[in-house]
C-alpha atoms as a PDB file:
ATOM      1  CA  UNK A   1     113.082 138.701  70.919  1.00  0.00           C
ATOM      2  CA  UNK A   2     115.982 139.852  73.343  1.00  0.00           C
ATOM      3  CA  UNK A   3     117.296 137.612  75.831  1.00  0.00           C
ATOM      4  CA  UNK A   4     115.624 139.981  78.613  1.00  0.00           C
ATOM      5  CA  UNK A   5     112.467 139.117  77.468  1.00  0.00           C
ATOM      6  CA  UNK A   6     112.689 135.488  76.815  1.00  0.00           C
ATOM      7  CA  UNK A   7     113.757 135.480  80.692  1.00  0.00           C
ATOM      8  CA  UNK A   8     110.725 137.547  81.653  1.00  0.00           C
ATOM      9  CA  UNK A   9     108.734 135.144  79.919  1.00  0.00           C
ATOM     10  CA  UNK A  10     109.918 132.222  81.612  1.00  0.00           C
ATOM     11  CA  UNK A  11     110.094 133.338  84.422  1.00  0.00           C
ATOM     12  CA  UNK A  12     106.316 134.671  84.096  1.00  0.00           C
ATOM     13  CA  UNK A  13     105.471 130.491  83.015  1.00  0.00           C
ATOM     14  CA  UNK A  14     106.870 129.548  85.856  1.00  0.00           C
ATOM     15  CA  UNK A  15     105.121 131.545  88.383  1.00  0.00           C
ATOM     16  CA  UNK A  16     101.805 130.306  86.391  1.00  0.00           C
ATOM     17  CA  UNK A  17     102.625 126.963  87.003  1.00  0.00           C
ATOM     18  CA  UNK A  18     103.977 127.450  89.925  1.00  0.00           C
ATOM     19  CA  UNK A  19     100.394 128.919  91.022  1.00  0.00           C
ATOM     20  CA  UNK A  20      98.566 126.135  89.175  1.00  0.00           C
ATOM     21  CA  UNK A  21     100.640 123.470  91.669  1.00  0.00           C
ATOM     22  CA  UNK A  22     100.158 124.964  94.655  1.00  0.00           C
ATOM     23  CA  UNK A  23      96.759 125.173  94.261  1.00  0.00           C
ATOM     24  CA  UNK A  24      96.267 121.141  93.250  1.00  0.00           C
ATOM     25  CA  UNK A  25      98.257 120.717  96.275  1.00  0.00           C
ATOM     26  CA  UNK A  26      95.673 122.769  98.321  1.00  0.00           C
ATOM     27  CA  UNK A  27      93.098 120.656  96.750  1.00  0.00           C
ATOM     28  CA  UNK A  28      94.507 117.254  97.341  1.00  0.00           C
ATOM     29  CA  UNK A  29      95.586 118.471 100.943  1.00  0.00           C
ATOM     30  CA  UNK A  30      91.411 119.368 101.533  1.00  0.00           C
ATOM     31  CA  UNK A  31      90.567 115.882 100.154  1.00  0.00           C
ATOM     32  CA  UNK A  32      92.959 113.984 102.998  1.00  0.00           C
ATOM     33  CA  UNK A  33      91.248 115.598 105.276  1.00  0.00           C
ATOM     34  CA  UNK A  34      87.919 115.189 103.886  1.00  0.00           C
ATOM     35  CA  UNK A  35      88.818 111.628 104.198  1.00  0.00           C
ATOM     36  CA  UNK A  36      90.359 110.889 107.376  1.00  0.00           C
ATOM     37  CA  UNK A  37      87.479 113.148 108.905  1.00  0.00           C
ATOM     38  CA  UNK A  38      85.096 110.749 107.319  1.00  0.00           C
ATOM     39  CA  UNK A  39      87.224 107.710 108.318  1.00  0.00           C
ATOM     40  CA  UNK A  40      87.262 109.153 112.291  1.00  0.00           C
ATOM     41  CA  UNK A  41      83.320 109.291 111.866  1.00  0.00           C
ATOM     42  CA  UNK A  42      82.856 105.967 110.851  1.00  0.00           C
ATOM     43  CA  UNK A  43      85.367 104.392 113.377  1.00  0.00           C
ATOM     44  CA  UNK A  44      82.996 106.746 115.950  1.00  0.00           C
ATOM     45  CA  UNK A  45      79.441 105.324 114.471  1.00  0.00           C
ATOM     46  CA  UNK A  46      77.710 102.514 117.060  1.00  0.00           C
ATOM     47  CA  UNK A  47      77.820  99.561 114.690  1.00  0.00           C
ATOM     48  CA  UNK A  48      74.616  99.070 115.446  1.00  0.00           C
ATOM     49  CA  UNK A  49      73.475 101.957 113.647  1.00  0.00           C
ATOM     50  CA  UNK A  50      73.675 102.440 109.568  1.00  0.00           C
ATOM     51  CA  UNK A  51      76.147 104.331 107.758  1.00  0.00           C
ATOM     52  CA  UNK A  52      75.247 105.513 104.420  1.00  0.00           C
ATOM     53  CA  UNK A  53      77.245 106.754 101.491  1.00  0.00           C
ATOM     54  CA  UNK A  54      76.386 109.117  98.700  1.00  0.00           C
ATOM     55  CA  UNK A  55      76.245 107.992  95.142  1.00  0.00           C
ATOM     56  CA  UNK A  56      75.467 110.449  92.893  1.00  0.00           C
ATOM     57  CA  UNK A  57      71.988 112.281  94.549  1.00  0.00           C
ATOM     58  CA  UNK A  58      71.484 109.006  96.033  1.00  0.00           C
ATOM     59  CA  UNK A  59      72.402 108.101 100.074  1.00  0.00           C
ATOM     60  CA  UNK A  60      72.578 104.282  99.843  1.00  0.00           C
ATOM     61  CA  UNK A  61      72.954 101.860 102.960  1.00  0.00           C
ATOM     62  CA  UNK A  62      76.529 100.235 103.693  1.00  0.00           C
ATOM     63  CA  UNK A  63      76.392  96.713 103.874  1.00  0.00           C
ATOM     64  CA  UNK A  64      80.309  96.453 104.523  1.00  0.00           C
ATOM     65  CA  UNK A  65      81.530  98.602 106.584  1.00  0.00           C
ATOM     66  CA  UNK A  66      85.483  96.913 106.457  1.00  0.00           C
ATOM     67  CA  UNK A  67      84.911  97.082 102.464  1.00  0.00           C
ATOM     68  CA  UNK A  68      84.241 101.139 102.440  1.00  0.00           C
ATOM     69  CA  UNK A  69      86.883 101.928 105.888  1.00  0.00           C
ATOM     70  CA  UNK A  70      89.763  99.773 102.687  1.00  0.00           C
ATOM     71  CA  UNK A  71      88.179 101.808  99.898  1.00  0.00           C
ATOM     72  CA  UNK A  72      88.673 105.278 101.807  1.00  0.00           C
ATOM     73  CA  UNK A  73      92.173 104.291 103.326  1.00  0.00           C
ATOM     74  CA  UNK A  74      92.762 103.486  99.459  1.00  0.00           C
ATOM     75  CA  UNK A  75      91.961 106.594  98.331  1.00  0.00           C
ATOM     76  CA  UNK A  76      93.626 108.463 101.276  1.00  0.00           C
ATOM     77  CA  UNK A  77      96.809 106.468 100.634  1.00  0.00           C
ATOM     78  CA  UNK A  78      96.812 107.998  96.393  1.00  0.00           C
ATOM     79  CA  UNK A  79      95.977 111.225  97.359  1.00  0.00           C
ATOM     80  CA  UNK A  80      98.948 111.579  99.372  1.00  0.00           C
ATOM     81  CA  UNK A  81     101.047 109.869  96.868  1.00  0.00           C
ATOM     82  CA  UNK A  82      99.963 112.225  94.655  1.00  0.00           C
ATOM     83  CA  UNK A  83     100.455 114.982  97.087  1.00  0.00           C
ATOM     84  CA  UNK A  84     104.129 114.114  97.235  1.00  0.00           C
ATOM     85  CA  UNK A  85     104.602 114.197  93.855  1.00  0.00           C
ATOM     86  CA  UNK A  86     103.307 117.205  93.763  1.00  0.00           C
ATOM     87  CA  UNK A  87     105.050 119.096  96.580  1.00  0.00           C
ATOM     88  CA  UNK A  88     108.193 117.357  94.504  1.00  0.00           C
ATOM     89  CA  UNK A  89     107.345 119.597  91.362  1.00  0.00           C
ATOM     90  CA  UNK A  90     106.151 122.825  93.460  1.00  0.00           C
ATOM     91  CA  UNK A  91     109.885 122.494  95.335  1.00  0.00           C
ATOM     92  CA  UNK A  92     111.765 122.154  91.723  1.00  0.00           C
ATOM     93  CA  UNK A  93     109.174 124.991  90.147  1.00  0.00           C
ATOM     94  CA  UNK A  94     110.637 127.373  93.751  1.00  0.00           C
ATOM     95  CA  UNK A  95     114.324 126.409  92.922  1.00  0.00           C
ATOM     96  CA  UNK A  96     114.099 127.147  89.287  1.00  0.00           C
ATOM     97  CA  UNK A  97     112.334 130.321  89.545  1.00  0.00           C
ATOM     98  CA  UNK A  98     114.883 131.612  92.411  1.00  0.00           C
ATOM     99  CA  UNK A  99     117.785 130.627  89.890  1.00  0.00           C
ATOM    100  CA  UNK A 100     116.254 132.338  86.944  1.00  0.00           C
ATOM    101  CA  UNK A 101     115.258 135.958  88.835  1.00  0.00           C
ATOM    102  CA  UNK A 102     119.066 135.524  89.888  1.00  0.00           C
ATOM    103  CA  UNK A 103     120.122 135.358  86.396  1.00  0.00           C
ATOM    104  CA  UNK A 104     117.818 138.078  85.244  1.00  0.00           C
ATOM    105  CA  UNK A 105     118.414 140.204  88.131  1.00  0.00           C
ATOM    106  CA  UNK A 106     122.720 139.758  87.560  1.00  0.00           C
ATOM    107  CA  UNK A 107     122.516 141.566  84.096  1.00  0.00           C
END
């Protein structure tokens, strides 16, 4: 295989992964806000009233309210740790594909 092509190649994995990042990163970014738009509805409900949760195709009562607000803050707090990590990779994926159509693009 020519050196050409071996660049096309990577640069074609690249663009695939890049693709494949950016769209966990869209995920993970829906998720935070699935979360802190559930978090703003519970910090909204009279505490009078009950607040259910889904579990499986069951909606079962919350007896402790503090215990699921720390479970959701817990989850919001990894997905955007994750999110970071990934918007880390997705800015490395960018800088290596720029650098690599400038190398194919030079010959």
């Amino acid at each position: 295989m020519s050196d050409p092509e071996a660049t096309a190649q990577e640069l074609q994995a690249l663009a695939q992964e890049l693709q494949m990042v950016r769209s966990q990163v869209q995920a993970i970014s829906s998720q935070i806000s699935e979360i802190s738009m559930t978090l703003e509805s519970l910090d909204s409900q009279n505490p009078s009233r009950p607040v259910y949760r889904a579990v499986g195709n069951l909606l079962l009562e919350v007896d402790d309210r503090d215990a699921l607000r720390a479970e959701l803050e817990d989850s919001r707090t990894a997905f955007v740790e994750h999110s970071s990590i990934l918007e880390e990779r997705e800015s490395n994926l960018v800088s290596q594909y720029e650098e690599l159509v400038k190398s194919f693009e030079s010959r």
